[in-house]
Protein backbone atom coordinates (compact mmCIF):
# COMPACT_ATOMS: atom_id res chain seq x y z
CA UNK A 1 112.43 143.83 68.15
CA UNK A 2 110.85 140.24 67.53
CA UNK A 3 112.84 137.05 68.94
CA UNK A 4 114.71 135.71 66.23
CA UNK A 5 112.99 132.47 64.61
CA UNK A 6 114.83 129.04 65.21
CA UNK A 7 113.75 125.00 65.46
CA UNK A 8 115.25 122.08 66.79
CA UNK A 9 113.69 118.60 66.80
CA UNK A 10 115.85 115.38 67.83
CA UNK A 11 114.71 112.10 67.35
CA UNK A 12 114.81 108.64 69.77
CA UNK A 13 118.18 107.57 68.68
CA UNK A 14 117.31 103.59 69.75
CA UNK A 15 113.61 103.26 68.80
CA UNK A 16 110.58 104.76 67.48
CA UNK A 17 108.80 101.26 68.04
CA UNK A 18 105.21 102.53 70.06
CA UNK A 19 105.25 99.77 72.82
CA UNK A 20 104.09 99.89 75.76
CA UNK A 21 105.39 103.74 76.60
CA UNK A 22 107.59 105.36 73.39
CA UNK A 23 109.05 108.47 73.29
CA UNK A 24 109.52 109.34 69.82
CA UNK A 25 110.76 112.69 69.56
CA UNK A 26 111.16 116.32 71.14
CA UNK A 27 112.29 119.45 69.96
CA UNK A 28 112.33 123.14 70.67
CA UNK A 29 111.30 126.29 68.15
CA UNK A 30 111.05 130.12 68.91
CA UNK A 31 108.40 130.13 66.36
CA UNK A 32 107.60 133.37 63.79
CA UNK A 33 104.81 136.15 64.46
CA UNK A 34 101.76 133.99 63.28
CA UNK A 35 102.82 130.80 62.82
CA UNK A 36 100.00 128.35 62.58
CA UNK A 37 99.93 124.71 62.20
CA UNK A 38 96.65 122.91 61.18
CA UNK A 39 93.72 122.47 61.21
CA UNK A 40 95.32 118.76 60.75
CA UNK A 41 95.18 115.29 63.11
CA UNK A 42 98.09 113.49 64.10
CA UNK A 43 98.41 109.92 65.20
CA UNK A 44 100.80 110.05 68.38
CA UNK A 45 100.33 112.38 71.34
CA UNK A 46 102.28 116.06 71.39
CA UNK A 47 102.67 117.80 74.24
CA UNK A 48 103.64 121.64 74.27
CA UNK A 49 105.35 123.74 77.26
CA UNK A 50 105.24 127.34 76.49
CA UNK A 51 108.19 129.03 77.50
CA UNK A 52 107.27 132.61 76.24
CA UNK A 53 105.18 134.48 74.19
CA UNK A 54 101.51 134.03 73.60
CA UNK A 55 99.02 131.63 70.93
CA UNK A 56 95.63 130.13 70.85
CA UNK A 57 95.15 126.58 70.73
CA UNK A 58 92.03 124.97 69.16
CA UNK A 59 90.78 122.14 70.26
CA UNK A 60 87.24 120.19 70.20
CA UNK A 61 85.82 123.33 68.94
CA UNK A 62 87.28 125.43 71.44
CA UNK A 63 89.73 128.08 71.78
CA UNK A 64 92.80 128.44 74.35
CA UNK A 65 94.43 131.22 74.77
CA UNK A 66 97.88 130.35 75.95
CA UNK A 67 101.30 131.90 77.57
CA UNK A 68 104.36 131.12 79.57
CA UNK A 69 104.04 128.54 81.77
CA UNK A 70 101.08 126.81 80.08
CA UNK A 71 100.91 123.19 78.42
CA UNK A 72 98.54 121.98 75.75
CA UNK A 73 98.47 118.61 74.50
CA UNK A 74 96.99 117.09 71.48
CA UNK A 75 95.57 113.61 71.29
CA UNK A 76 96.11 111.11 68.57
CA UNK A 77 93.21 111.59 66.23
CA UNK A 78 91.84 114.85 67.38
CA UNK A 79 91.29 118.16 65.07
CA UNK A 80 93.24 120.68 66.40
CA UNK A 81 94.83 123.46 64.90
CA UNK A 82 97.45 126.50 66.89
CA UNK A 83 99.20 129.24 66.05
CA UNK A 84 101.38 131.87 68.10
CA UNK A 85 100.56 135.57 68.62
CA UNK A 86 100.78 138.17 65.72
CA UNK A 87 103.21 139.96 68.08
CA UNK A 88 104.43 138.08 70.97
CA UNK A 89 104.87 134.87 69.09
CA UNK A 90 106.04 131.89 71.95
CA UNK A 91 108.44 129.89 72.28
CA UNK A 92 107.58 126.25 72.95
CA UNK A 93 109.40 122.83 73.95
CA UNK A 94 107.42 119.88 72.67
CA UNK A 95 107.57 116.14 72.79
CA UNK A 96 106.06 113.70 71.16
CA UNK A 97 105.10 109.87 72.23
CA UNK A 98 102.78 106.86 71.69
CA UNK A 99 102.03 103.31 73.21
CA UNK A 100 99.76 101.16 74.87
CA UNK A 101 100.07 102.82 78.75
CA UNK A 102 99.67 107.02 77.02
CA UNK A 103 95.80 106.62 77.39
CA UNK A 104 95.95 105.60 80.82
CA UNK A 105 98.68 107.73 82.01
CA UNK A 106 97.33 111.08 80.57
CA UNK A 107 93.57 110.34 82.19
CA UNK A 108 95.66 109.89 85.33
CA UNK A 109 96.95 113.52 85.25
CA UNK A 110 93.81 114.82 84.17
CA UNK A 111 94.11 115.71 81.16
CA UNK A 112 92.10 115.36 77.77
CA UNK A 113 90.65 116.40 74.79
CA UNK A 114 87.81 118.25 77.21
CA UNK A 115 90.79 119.37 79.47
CA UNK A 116 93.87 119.39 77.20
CA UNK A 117 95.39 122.93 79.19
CA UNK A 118 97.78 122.39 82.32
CA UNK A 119 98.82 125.78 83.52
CA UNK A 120 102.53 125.16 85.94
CA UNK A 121 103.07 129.01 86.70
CA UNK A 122 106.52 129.90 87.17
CA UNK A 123 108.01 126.46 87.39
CA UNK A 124 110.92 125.23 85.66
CA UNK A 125 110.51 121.84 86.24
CA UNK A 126 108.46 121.20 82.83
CA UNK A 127 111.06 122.71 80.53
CA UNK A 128 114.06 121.06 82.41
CA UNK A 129 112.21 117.10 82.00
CA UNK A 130 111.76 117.90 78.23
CA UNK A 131 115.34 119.28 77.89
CA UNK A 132 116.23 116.16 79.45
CA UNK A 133 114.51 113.94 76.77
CA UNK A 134 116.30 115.79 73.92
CA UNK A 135 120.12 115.86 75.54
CA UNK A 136 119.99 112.07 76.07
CA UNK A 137 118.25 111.52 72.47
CA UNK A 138 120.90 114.04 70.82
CA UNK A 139 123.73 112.16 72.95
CA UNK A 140 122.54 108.96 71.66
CA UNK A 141 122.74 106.98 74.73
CA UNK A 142 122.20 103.53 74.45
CA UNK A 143 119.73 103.48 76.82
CA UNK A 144 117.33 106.45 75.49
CA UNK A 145 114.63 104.78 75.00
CA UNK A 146 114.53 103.47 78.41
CA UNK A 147 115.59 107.21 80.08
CA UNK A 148 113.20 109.41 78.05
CA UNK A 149 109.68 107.34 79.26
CA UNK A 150 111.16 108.41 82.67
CA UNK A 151 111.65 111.71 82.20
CA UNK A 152 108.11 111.64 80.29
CA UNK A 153 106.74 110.40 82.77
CA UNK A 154 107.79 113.03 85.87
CA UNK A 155 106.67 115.41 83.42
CA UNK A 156 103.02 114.11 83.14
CA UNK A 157 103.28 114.01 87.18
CA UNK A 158 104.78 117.70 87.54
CA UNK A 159 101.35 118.72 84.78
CA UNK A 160 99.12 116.71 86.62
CA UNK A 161 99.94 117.98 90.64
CA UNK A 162 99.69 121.65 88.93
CA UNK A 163 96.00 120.73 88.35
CA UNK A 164 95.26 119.45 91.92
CA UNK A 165 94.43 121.70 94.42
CA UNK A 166 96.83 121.90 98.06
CA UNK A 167 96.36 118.69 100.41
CA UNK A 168 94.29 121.31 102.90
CA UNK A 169 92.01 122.34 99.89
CA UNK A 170 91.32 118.17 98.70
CA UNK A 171 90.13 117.56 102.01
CA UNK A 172 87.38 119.42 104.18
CA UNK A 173 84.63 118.89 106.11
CA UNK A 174 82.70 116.39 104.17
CA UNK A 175 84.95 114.28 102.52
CA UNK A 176 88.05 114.63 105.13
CA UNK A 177 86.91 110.45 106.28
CA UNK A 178 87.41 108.70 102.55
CA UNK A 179 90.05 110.72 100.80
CA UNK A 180 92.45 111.00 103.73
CA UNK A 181 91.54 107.39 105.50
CA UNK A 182 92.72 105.95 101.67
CA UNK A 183 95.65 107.92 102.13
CA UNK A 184 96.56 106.56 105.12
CA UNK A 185 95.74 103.51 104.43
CA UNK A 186 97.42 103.42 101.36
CA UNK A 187 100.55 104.84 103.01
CA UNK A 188 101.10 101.82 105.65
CA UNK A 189 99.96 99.74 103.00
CA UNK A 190 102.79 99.67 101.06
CA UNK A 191 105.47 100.69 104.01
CA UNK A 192 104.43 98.24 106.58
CA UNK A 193 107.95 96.41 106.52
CA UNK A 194 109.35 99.96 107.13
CA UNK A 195 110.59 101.50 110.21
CA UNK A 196 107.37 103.67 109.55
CA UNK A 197 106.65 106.90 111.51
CA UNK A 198 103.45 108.38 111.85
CA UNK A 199 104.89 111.51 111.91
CA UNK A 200 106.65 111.41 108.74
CA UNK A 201 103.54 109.78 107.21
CA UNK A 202 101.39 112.60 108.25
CA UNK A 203 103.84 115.39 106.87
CA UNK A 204 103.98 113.30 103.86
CA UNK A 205 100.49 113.38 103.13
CA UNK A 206 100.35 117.33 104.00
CA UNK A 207 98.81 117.31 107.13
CA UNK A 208 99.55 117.38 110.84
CA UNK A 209 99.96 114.01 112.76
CA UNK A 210 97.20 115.06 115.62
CA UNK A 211 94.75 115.97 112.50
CA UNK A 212 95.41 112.27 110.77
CA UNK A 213 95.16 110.59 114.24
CA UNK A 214 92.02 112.26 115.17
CA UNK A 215 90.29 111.51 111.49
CA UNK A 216 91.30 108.17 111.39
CA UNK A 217 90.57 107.31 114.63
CA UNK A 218 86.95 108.80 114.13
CA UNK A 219 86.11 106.92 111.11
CA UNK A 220 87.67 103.36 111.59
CA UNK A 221 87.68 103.46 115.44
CA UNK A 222 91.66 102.89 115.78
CA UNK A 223 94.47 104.93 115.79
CA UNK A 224 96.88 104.71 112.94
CA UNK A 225 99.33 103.41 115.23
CA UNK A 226 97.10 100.23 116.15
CA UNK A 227 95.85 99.86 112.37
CA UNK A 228 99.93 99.62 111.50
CA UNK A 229 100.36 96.91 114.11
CA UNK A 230 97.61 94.91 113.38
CA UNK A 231 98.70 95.11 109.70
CA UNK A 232 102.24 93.78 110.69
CA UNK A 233 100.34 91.26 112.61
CA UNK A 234 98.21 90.34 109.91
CA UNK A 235 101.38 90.08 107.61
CA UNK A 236 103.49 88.14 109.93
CA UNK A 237 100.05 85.21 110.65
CA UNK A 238 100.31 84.93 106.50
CA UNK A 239 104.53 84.48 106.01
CA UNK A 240 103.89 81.83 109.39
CA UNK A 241 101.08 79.94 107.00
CA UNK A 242 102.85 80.30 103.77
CA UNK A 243 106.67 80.29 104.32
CA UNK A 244 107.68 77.61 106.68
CA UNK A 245 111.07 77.81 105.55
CA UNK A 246 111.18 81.21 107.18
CA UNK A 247 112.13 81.22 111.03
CA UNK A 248 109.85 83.45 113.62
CA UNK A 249 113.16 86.00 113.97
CA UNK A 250 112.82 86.27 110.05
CA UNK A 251 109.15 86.88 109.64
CA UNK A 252 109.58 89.21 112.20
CA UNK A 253 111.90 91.51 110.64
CA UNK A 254 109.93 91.14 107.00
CA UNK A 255 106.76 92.78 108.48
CA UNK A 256 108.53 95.63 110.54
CA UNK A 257 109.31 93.90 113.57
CA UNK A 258 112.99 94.99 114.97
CA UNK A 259 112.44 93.11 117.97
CA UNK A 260 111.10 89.42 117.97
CA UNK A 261 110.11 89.64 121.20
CA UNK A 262 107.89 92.26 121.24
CA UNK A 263 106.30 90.61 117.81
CA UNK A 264 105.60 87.13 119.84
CA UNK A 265 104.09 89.50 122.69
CA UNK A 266 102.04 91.05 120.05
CA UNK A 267 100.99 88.32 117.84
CA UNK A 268 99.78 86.08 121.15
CA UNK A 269 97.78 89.24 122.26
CA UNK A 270 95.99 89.49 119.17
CA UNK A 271 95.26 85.43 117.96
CA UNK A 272 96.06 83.98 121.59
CA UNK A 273 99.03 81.94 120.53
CA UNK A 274 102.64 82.85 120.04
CA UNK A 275 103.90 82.52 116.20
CA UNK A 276 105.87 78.75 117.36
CA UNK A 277 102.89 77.32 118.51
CA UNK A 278 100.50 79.20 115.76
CA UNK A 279 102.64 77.80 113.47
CA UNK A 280 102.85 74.50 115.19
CA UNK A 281 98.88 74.31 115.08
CA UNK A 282 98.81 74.67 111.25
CA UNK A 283 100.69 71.28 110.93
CA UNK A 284 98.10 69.68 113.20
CA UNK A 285 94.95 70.49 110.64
């Protein structure tokens, strides 16, 4: 017995204005044995999730044959034409959006007109963000347009990490030094002011905290560990050139530093003065 045919499509509620990231609509259809749209062009993006049945999907010339779990999306402009199976037609959620940041924020999830096919197996996850993005747009929530580019958003990132292989797979033997040292890097970068642990960092970043210690000692000649404190270091001599309103206890504290103590201990071992008298030295030039 075939599903029985139904569509739903709900509009933004507070704006359809493009911006910087719009979400304009989304909608939902168990579509009939068949059902074909194009070959046409449209001038926003549309993303698919298939959430059963089976279709092709033509894009560029080439054909995509599609099922449950599978998203296709078509690009503003581009020829494309689809249509669901003669006898297991699918069942789709779609949204649609434009703006200024959709170029850059689809090549960051790697997808395309050459790769316009994310494939997120079993998960949910896909479904649930677009069925987010119509329940606030049929509640008409005042803030819509602000939610649904959020929810957008987690659902380019849930496409795109479906596309990247495991954190053991990225790296191996020849390109273990750049890809993870960035990581790292990256990592401390941003969470210097942190009570940071190399141990959580390392099971953030998939990996073991032995293996990261041993890699990035090998390739920049210090341990994570040291490269943190000389980054706190490095943070602190900048705040003690730059914000002389701020007292040694304070700058302390703003680059990681619980104790101030052990930061004036540090900070004399590494540029020979303690931060007062560093400090007092700048005033002296």
């Amino acid at each position: 017995m075939a599903p029985e045919f139904f569509y739903s499509v709900v509009s933004n509620p507070v704006s359809i204005e493009y911006g910087e990231l719009g979400v304009l609509f989304a909608g939902e259809s168990q579509t009939k044995p068949g059902h074909k749209l194009g070959p046409k062009v449209y001038d926003f993006y549309l993303l698919h999730h298939i959430l059963s049945g089976r279709g092709t999907f033509v894009c560029k010339g080439t054909e995509y044959r599609l099922g449950p779990g599978q998203s296709f999306l078509i690009e503003p402009e581009s020829l494309i034409e689809y249509a669901s199976d003669g006898s297991d037609p699918w069942r789709y959620r779609w949204v649609a959006f434009a703006g200024a940041r959709c170029a850059g924020l689809v090549s960051a999830v790697g997808l395309s007109a050459d790769r316009p096919v994310a494939d997120t197996g079993r998960s949910r996850r896909p479904a649930a963000l677009i069925g987010r993005i119509r329940r606030c747009f049929r509640e008409g929530r005042a803030l819509a347009h602000i939610e649904a580019p959020g929810y957008l958003q987690l659902l380019l990132a849930a496409l795109g990490d479906a596309g990247r292989p495991a954190a053991d797979e990225r790296i191996g033997p020849d390109d273990e030094g750049g890809a993870l040292i960035r990581q790292v890097v990256r990592y401390l970068s941003t969470q210097y002011a942190e009570p940071v642990s190399i141990e959580r960092m390392a099971k953030t970043l998939g990996f073991n905290r032995a293996y990261v210690s041993r890699v990035f000692k090998r390739h920049t000649g210090m341990t994570p560990v040291a490269f943190l404190l000389r980054l706190r270091i490095d943070k602190a001599r900048q705040l003690l050139r730059e914000r002389k309103e701020l007292t040694v206890e304070q700058i302390a504290a703003s680059v990681g530093f619980q104790d101030p103590l052990y930061f004036s201990k540090q900070f004399r071992r590494t540029y020979g003065l303690p931060p007062t008298a560093y400090r007092d030295s700048l005033r002296e030039e």
